[in-house]
Protein backbone atom coordinates (compact mmCIF):
# COMPACT_ATOMS: atom_id res chain seq x y z
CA UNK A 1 -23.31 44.67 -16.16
CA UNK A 2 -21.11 47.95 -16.62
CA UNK A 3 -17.97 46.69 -14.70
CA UNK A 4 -14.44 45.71 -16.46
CA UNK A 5 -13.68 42.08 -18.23
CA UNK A 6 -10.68 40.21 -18.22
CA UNK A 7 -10.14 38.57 -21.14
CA UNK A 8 -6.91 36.03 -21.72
CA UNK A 9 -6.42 33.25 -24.57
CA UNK A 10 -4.01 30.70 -25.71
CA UNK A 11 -3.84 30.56 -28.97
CA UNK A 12 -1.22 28.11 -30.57
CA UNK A 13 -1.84 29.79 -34.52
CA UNK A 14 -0.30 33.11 -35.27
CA UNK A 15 -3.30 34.23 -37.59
CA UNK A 16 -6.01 32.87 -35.64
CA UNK A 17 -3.91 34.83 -32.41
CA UNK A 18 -4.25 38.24 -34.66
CA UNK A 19 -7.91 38.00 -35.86
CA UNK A 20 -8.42 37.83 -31.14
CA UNK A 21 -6.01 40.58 -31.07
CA UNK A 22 -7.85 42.54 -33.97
CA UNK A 23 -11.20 41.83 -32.54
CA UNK A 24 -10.03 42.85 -28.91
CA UNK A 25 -8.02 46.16 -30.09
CA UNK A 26 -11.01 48.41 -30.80
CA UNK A 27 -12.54 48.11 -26.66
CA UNK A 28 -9.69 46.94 -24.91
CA UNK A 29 -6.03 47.79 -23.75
CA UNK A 30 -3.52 45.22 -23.58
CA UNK A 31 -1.92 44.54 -20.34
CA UNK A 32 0.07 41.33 -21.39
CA UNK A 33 0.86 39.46 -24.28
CA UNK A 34 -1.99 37.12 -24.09
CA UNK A 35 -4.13 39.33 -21.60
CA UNK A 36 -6.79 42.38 -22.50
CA UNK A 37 -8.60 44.82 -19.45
CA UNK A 38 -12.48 45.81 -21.26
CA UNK A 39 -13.21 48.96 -19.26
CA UNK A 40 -16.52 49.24 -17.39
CA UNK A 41 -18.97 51.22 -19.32
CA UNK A 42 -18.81 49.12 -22.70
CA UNK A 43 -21.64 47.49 -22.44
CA UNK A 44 -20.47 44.10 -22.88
CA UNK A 45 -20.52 41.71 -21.23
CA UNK A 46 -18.25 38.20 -20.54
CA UNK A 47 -20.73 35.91 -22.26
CA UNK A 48 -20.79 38.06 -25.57
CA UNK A 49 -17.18 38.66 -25.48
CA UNK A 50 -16.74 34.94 -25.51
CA UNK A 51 -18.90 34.11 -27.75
CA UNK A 52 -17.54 36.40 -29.88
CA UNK A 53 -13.90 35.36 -29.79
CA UNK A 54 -15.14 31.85 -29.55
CA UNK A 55 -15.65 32.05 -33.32
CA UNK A 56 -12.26 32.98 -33.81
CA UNK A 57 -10.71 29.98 -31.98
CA UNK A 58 -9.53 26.37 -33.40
CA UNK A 59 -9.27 23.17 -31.66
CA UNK A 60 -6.77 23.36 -28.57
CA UNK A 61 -7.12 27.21 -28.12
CA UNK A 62 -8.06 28.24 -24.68
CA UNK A 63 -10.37 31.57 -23.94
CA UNK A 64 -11.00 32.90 -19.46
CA UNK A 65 -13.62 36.28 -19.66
CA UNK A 66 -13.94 37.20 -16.28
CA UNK A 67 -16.29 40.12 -15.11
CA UNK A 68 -16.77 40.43 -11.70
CA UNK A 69 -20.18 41.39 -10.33
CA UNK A 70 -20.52 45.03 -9.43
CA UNK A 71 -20.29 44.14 -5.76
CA UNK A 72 -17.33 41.86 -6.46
CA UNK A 73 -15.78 44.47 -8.33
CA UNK A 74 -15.82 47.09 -5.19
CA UNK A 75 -14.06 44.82 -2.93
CA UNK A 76 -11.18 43.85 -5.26
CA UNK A 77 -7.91 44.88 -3.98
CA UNK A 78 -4.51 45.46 -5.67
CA UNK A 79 -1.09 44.50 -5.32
CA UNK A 80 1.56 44.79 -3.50
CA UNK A 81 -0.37 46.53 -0.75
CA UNK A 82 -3.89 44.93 -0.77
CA UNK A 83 -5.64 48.54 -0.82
CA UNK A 84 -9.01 49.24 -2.41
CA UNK A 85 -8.56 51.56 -5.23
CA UNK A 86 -10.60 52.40 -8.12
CA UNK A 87 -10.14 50.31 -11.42
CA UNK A 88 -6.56 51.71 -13.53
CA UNK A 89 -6.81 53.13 -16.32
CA UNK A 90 -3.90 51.93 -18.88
CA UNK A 91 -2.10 54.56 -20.79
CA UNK A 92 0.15 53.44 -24.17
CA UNK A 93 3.85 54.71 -23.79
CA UNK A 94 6.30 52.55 -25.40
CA UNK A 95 3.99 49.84 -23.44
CA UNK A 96 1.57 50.02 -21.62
CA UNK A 97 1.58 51.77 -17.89
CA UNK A 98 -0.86 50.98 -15.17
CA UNK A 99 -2.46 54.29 -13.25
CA UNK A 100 -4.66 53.13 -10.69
């Protein structure tokens, strides 16, 4: 499916948290400590994404990949206003910015 993941985690060891965060840096940008956006046109997919980081987890760590369906994806709507937009883009500037 070429639409964007989500991909959050809860990881309670700090070098089991870097190996996600070094398998996650390469495709994704980071929008939150704990939270990655996977751009559309990837090719991956939720299922190998978490299998993938699944490998990386111990016992008590918690993993969400969402990818919403390409129709799914065209009705999403942002806040504050609710609007349709296309998916942001997220730029790196001393953090990272949102551009939708």
């Amino acid at each position: 499916m070429n639409t964007p993941l989500v991909v959050v985690y809860d990881v309670s060891e700090d070098e089991r948290r870097d190996r996600v965060t070094r398998s996650l840096r390469p495709v994704a940008d980071r929008f939150q400590q704990s939270g990655w956006y996977v751009p559309a046109g990837t090719g991956l997919t939720a299922g190998r994404v978490g299998v993938g980081i699944a490998g990386l987890l111990g016992r008590g760590d918690r993993l969400g990949v969402w990818q919403p369906c390409p129709s799914c994806w065209r009705t999403v709507r942002w806040l504050p206003d609710g609007a349709w937009r296309p998916a942001p883009t997220l730029t790196g500037r001393g953090g990272w910015v949102i551009h939708g």
